[in-house]
N, C-alpha and C. Protein backbone atom coordinates (compact mmCIF):
# COMPACT_ATOMS: atom_id res chain seq x y z
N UNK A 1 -0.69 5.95 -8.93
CA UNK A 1 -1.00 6.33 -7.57
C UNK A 1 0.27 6.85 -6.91
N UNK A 2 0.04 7.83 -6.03
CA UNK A 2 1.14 8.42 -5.80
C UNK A 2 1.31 8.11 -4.16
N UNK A 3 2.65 8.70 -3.36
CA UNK A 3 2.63 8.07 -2.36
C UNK A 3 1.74 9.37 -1.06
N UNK A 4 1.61 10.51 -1.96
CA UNK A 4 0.73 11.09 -1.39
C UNK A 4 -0.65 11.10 -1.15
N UNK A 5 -1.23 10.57 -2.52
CA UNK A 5 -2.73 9.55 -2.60
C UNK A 5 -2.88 8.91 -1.17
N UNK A 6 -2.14 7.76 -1.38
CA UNK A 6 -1.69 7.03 -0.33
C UNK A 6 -2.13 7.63 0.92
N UNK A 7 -1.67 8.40 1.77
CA UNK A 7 -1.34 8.95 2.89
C UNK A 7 -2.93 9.51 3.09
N UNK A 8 -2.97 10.73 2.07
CA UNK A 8 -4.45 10.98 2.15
C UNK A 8 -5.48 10.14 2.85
N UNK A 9 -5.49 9.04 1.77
CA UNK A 9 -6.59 7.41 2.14
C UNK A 9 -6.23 7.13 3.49
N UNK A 10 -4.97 6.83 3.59
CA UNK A 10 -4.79 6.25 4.89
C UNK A 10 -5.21 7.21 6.36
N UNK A 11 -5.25 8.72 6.22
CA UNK A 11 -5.79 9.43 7.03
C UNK A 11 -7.25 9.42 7.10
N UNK A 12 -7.73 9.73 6.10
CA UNK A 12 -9.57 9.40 5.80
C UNK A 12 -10.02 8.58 6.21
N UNK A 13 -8.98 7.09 6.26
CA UNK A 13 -9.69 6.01 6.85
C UNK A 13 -9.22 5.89 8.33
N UNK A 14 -8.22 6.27 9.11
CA UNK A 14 -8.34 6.87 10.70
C UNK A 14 -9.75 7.50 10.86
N UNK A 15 -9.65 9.01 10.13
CA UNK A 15 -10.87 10.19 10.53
C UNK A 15 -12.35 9.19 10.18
N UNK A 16 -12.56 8.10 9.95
CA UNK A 16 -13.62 7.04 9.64
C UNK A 16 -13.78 7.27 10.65
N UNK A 17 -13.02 6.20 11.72
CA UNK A 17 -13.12 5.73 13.04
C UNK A 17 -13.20 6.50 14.14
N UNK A 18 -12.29 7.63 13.94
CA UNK A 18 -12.26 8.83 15.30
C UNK A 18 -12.42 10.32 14.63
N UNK A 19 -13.90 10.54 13.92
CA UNK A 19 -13.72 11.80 13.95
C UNK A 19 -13.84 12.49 14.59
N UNK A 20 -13.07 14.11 13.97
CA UNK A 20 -13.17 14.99 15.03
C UNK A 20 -11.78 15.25 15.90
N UNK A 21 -10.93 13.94 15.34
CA UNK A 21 -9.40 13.99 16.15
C UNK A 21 -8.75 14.64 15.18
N UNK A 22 -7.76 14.86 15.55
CA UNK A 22 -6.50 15.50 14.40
C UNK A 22 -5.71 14.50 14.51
N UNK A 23 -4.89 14.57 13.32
CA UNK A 23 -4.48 13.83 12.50
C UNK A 23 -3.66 14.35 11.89
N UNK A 24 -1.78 14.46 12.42
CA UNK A 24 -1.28 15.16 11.90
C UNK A 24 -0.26 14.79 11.61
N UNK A 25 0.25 15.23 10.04
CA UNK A 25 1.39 14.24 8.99
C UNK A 25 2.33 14.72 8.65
N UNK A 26 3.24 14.19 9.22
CA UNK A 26 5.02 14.01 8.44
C UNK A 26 6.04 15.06 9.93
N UNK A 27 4.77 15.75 10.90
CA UNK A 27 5.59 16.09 12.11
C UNK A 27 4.52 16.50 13.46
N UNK A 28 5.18 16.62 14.38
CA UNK A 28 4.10 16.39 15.24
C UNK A 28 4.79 18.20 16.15
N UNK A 29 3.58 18.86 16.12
CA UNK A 29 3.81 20.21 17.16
C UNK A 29 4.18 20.11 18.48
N UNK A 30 4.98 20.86 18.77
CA UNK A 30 5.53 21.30 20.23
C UNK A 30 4.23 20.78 21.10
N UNK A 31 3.23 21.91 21.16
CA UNK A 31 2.36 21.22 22.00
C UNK A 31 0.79 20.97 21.37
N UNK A 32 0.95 19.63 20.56
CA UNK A 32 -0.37 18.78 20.57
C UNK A 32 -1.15 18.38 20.87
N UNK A 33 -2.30 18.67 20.26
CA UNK A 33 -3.51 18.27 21.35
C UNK A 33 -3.42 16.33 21.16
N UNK A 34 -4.27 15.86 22.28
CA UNK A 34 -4.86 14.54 22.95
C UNK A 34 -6.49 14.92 23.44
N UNK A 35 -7.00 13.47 22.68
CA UNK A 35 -6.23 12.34 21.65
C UNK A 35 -5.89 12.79 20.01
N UNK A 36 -4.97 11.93 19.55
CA UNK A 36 -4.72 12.35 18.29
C UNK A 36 -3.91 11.18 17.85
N UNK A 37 -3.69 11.62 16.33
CA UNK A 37 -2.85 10.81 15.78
C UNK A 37 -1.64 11.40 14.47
N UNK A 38 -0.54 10.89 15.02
CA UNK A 38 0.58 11.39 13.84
C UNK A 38 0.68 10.24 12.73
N UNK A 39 0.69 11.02 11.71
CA UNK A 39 0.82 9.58 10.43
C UNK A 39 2.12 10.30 9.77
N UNK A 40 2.73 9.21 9.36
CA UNK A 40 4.25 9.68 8.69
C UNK A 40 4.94 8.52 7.86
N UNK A 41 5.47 8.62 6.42
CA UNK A 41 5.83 7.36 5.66
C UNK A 41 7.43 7.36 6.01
N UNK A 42 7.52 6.31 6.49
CA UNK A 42 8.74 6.00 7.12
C UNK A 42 9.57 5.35 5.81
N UNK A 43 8.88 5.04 4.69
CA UNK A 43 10.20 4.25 3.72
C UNK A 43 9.25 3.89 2.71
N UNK A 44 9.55 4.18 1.61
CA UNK A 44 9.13 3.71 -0.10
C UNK A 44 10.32 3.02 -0.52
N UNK A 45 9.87 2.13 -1.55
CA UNK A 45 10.74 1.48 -1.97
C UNK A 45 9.84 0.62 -3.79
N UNK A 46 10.59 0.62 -4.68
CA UNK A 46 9.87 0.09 -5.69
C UNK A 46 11.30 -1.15 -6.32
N UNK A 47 10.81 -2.25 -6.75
CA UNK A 47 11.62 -3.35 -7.35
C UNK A 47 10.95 -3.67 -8.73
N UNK A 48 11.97 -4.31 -9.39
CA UNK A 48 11.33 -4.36 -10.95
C UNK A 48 10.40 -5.92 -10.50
N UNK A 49 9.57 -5.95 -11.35
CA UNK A 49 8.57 -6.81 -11.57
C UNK A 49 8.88 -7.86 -13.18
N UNK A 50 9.18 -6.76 -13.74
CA UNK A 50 9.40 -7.25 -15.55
C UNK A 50 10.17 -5.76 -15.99
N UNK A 51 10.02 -6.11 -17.50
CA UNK A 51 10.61 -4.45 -18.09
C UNK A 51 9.63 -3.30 -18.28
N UNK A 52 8.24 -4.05 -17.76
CA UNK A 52 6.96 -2.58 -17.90
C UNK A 52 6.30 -2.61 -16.40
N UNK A 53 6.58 -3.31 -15.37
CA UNK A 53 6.34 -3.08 -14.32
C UNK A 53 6.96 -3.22 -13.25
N UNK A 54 6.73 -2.63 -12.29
CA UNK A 54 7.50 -2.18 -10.61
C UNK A 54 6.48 -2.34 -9.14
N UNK A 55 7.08 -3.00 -8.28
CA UNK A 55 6.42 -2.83 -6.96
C UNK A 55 6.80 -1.85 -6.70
N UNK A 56 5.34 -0.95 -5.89
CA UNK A 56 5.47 0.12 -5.02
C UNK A 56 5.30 -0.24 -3.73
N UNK A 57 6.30 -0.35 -2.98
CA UNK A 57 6.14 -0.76 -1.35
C UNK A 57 5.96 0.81 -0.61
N UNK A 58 5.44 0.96 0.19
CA UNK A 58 5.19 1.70 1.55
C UNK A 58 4.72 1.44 2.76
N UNK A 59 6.17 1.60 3.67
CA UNK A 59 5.72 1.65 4.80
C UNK A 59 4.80 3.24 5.60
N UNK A 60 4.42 3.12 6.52
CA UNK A 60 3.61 4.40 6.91
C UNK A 60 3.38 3.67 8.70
N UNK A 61 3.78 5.09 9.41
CA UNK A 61 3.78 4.48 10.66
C UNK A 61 2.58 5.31 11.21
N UNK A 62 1.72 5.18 12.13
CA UNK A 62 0.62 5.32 12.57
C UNK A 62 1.10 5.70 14.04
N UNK A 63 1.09 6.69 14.92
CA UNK A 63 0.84 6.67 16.46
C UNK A 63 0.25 7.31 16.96
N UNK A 64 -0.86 6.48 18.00
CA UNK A 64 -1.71 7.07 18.46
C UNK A 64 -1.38 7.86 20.30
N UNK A 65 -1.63 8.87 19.90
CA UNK A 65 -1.63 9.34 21.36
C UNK A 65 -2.84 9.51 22.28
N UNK A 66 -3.30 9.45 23.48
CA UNK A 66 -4.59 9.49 24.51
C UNK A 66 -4.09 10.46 25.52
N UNK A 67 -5.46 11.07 26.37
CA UNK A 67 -4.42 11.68 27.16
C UNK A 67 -3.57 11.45 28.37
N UNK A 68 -2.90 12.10 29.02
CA UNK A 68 -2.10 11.41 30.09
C UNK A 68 -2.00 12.49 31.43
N UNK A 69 -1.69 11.40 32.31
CA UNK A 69 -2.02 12.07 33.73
C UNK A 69 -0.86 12.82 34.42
N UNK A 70 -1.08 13.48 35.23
CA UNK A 70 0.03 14.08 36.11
C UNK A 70 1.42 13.38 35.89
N UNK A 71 2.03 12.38 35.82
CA UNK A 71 2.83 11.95 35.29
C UNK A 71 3.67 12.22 34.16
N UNK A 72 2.57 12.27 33.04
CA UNK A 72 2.92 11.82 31.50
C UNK A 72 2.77 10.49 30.99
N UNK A 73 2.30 9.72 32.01
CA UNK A 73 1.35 8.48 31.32
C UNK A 73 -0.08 8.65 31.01
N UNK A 74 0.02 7.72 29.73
CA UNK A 74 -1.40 7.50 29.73
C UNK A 74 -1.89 5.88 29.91
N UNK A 75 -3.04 6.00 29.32
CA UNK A 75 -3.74 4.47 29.98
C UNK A 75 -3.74 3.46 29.07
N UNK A 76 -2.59 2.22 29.28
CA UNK A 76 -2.20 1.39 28.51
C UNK A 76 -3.75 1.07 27.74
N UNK A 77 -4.58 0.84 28.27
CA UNK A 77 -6.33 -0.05 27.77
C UNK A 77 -6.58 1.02 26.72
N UNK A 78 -6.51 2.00 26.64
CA UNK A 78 -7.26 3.43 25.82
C UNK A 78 -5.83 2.75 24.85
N UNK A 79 -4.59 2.63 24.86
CA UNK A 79 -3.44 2.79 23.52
C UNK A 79 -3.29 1.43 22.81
N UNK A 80 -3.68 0.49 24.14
CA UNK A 80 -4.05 -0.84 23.32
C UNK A 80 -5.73 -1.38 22.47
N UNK A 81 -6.74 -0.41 22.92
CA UNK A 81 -7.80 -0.26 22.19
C UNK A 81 -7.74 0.60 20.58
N UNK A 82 -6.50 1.40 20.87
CA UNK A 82 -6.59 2.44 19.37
C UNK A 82 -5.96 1.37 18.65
N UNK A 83 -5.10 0.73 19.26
CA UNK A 83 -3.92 0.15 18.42
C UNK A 83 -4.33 -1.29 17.78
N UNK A 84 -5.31 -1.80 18.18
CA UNK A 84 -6.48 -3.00 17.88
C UNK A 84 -7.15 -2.17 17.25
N UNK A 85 -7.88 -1.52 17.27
CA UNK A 85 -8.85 -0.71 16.34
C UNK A 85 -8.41 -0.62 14.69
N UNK A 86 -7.22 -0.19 14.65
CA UNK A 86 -6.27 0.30 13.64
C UNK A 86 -6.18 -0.46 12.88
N UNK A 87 -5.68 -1.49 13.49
CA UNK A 87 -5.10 -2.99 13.12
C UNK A 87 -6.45 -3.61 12.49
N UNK A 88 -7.64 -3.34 13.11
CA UNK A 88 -8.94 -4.40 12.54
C UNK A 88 -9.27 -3.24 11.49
N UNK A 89 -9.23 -2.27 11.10
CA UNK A 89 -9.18 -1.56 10.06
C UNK A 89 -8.72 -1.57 9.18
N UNK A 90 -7.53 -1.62 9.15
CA UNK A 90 -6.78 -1.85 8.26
C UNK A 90 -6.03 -3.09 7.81
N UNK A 91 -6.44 -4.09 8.33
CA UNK A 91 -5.99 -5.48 8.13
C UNK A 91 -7.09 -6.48 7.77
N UNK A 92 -7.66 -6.08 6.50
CA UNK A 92 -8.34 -6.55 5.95
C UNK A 92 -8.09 -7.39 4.41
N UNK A 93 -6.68 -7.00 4.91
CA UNK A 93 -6.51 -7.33 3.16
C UNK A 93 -5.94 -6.83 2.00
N UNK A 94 -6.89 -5.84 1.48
CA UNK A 94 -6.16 -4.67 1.10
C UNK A 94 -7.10 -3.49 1.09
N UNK A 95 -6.21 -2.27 0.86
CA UNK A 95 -7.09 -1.24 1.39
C UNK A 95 -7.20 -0.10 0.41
N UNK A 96 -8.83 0.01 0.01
CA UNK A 96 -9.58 1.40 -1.04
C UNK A 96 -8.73 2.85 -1.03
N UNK A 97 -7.69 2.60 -2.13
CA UNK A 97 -7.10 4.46 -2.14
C UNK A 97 -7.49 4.52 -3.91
N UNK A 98 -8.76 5.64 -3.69
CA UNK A 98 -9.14 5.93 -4.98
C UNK A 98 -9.61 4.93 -6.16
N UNK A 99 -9.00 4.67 -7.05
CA UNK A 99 -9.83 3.14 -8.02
C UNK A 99 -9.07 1.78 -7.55
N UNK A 100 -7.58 1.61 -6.78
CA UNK A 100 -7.36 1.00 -6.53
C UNK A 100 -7.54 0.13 -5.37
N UNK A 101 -7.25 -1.32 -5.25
CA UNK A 101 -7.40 -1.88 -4.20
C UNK A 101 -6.03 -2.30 -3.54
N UNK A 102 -4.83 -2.08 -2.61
CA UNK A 102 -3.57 -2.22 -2.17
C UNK A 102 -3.88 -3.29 -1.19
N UNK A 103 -2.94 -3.67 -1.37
CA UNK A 103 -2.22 -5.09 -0.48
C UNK A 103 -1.94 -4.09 1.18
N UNK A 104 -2.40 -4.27 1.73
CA UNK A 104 -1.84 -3.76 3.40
C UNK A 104 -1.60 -5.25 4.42
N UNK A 105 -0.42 -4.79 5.10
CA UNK A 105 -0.11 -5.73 6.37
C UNK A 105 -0.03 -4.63 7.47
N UNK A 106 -0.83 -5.19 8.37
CA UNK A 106 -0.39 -4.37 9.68
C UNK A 106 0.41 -5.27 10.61
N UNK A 107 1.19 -4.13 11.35
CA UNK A 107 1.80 -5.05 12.45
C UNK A 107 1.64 -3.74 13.72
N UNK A 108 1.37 -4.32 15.04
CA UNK A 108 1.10 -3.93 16.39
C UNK A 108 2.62 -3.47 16.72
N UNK A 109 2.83 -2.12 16.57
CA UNK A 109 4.37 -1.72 16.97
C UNK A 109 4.81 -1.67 18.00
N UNK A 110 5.15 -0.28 18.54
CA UNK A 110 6.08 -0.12 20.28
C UNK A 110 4.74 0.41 20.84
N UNK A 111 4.75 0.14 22.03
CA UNK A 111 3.78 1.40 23.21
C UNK A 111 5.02 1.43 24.17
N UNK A 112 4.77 3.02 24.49
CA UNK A 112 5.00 3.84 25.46
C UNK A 112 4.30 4.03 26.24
N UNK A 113 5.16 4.38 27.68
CA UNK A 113 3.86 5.18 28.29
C UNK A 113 2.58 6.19 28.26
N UNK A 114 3.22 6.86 26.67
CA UNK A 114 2.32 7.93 26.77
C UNK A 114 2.19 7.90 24.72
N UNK A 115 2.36 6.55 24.33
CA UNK A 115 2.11 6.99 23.13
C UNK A 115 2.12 5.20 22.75
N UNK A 116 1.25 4.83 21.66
CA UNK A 116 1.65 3.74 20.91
C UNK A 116 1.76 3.67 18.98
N UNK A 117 1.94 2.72 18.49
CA UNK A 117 2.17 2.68 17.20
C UNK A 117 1.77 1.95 16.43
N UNK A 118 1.48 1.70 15.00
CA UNK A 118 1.11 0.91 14.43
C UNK A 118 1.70 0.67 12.99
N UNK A 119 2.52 0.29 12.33
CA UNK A 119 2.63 0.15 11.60
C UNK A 119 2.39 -0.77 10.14
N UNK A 120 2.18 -0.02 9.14
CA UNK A 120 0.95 -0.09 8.32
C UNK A 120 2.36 -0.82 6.64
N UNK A 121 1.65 -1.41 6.24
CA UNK A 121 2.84 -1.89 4.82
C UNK A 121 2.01 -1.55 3.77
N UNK A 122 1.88 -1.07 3.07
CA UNK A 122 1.17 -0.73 1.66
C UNK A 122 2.16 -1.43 0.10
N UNK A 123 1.93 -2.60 -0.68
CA UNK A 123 2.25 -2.93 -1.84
C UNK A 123 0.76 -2.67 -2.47
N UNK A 124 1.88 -2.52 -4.22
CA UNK A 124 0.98 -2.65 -5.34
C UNK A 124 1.86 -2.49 -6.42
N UNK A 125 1.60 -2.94 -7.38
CA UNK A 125 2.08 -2.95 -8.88
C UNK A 125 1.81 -1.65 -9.93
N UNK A 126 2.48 -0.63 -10.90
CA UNK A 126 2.50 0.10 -11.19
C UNK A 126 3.13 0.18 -12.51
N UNK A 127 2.74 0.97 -13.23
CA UNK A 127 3.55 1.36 -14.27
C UNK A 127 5.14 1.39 -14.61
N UNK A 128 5.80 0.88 -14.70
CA UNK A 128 7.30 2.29 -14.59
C UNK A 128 7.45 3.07 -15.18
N UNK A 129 8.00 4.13 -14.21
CA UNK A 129 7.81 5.54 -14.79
C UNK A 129 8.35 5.89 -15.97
N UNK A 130 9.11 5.49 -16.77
CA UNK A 130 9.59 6.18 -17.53
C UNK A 130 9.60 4.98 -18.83
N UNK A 131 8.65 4.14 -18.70
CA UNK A 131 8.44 2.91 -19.91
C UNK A 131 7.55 3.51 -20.83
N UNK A 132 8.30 3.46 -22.26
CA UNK A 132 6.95 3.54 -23.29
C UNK A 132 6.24 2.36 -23.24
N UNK A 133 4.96 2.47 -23.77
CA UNK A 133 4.16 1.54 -23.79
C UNK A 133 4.53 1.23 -25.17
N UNK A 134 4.96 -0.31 -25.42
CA UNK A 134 5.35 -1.63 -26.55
C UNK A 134 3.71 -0.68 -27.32
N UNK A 135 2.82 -1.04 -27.39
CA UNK A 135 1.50 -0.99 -28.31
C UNK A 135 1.31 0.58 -28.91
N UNK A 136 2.49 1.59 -28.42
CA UNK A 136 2.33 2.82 -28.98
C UNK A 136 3.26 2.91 -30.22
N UNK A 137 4.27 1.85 -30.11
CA UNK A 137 5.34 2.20 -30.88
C UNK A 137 5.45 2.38 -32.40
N UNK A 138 4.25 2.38 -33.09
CA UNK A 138 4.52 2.44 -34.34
C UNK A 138 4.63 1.35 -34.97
N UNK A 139 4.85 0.31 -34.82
CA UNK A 139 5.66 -0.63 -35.19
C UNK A 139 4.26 -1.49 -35.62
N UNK A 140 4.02 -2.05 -36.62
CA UNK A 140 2.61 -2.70 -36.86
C UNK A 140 2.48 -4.51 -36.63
N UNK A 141 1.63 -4.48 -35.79
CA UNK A 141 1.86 -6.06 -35.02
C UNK A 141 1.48 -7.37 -35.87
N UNK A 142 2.36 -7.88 -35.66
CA UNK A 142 1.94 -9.33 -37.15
C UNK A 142 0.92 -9.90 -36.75
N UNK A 143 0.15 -9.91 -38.01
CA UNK A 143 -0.95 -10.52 -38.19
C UNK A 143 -1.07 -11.69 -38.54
N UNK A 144 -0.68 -11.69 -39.67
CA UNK A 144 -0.43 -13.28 -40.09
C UNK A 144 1.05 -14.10 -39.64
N UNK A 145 0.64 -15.05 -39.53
CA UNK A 145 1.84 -16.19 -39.45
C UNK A 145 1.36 -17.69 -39.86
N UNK A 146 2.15 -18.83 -40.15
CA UNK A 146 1.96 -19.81 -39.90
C UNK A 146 2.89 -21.01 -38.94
N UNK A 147 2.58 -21.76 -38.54
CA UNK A 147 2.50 -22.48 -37.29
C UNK A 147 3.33 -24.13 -38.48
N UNK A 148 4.47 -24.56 -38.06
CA UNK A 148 5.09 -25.61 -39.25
C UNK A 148 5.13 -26.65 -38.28
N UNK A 149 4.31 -26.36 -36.76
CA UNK A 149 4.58 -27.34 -36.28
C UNK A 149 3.00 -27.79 -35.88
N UNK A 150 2.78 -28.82 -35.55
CA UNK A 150 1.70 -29.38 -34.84
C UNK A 150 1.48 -29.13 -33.68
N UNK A 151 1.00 -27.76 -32.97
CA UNK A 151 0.59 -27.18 -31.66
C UNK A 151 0.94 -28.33 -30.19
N UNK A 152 0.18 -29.30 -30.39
CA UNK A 152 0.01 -30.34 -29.25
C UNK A 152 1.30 -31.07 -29.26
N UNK A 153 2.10 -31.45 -30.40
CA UNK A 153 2.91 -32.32 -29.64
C UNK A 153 3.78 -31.74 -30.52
N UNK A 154 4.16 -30.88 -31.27
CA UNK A 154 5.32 -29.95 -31.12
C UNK A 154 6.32 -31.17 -32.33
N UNK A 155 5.40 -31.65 -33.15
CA UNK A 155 6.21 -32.16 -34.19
C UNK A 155 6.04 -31.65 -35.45
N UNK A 156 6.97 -31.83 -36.31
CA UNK A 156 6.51 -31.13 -37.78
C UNK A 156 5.00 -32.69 -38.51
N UNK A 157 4.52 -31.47 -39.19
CA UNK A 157 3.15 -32.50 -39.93
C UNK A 157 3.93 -33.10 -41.39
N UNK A 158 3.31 -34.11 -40.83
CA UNK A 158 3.72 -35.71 -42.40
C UNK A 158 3.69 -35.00 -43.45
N UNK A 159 4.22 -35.21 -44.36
CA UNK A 159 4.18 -35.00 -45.74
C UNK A 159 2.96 -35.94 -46.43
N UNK A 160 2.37 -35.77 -47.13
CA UNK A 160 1.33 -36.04 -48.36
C UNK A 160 0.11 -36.40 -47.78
N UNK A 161 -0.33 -35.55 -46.77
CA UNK A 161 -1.54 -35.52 -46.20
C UNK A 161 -2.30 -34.35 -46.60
N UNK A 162 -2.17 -34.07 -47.75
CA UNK A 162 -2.97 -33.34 -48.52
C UNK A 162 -2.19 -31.85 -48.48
N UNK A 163 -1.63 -31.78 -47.67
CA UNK A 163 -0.72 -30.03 -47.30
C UNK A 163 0.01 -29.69 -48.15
């Protein structure tokens, strides 16, 4: 799964809730329409797991904009309704991108006057990229062996018990 997969899902499942809004990723235009939403991955990160697997962490920040009045505010209730919305969406647990199921944490970010946020955590476990797979190697896996010890308590077996 890639971290573009990712992003995809995570937009599809906004356009669930508010279609018909735009939904726009990795920068936001001079002048944008309202309401809307910018999605943008603020930080990947992967750690070893073992020698054939890696966490894929992603963060991805979510902000929703509404529109705003003569000012340039908008209406805290409309940025704290998107921003609950989001949050009960996506904080379920983990969240459907393609065959997989990902670990998501949300957390309730900054509001502005005229904008709020949400930020979204995406883990999951993965391949590493550049591991052969042990079961391709050629190498033919032992079949037979024998066992000189007694399984359960890990002592060698008596002599002249028929063995």
């Amino acid at each position: 799964m890639t971290v573009q997969t990712l992003m995809e899902a995570v937009k599809a499942g906004v356009r669930e809730c508010w279609p018909g809004e735009e939904i726009y990723t990795n920068y936001l235009p001079k002048d944008f329409k309202r309401p809307s939403f910018a999605l943008e991955c603020q930080k990947t990160e992967t750690t070893d797991v073992n020698p054939f697997l890696v966490q894929r962490t992603v963060i991805v920040l979510l902000t929703c904009f509404v529109p705003v009045n003569a000012y340039g505010d908008s209406s805290r209730k409309d940025l704290d309704q998107r921003m609950d919305a989001l949050c009960a969406r996506f904080a379920q647990g983990c969240f459907q991108v393609d065959d997989r199921a990902v670990r998501v944490q949300t957390d309730r970010g900054t509001s502005a006057p005229d904008f709020a946020e949400v930020t979204l955590t995406f883990a999951w476990i993965d391949k590493r990229p550049a591991c052969k797979d042990p079961n391709a190697s050629g190498i033919p896996k032992m079949e037979i062996f024998e066992i000189n010890r007694d399984v359960m308590t890990g002592k060698a077996p008596e002599k002249g018990n028929g063995e």
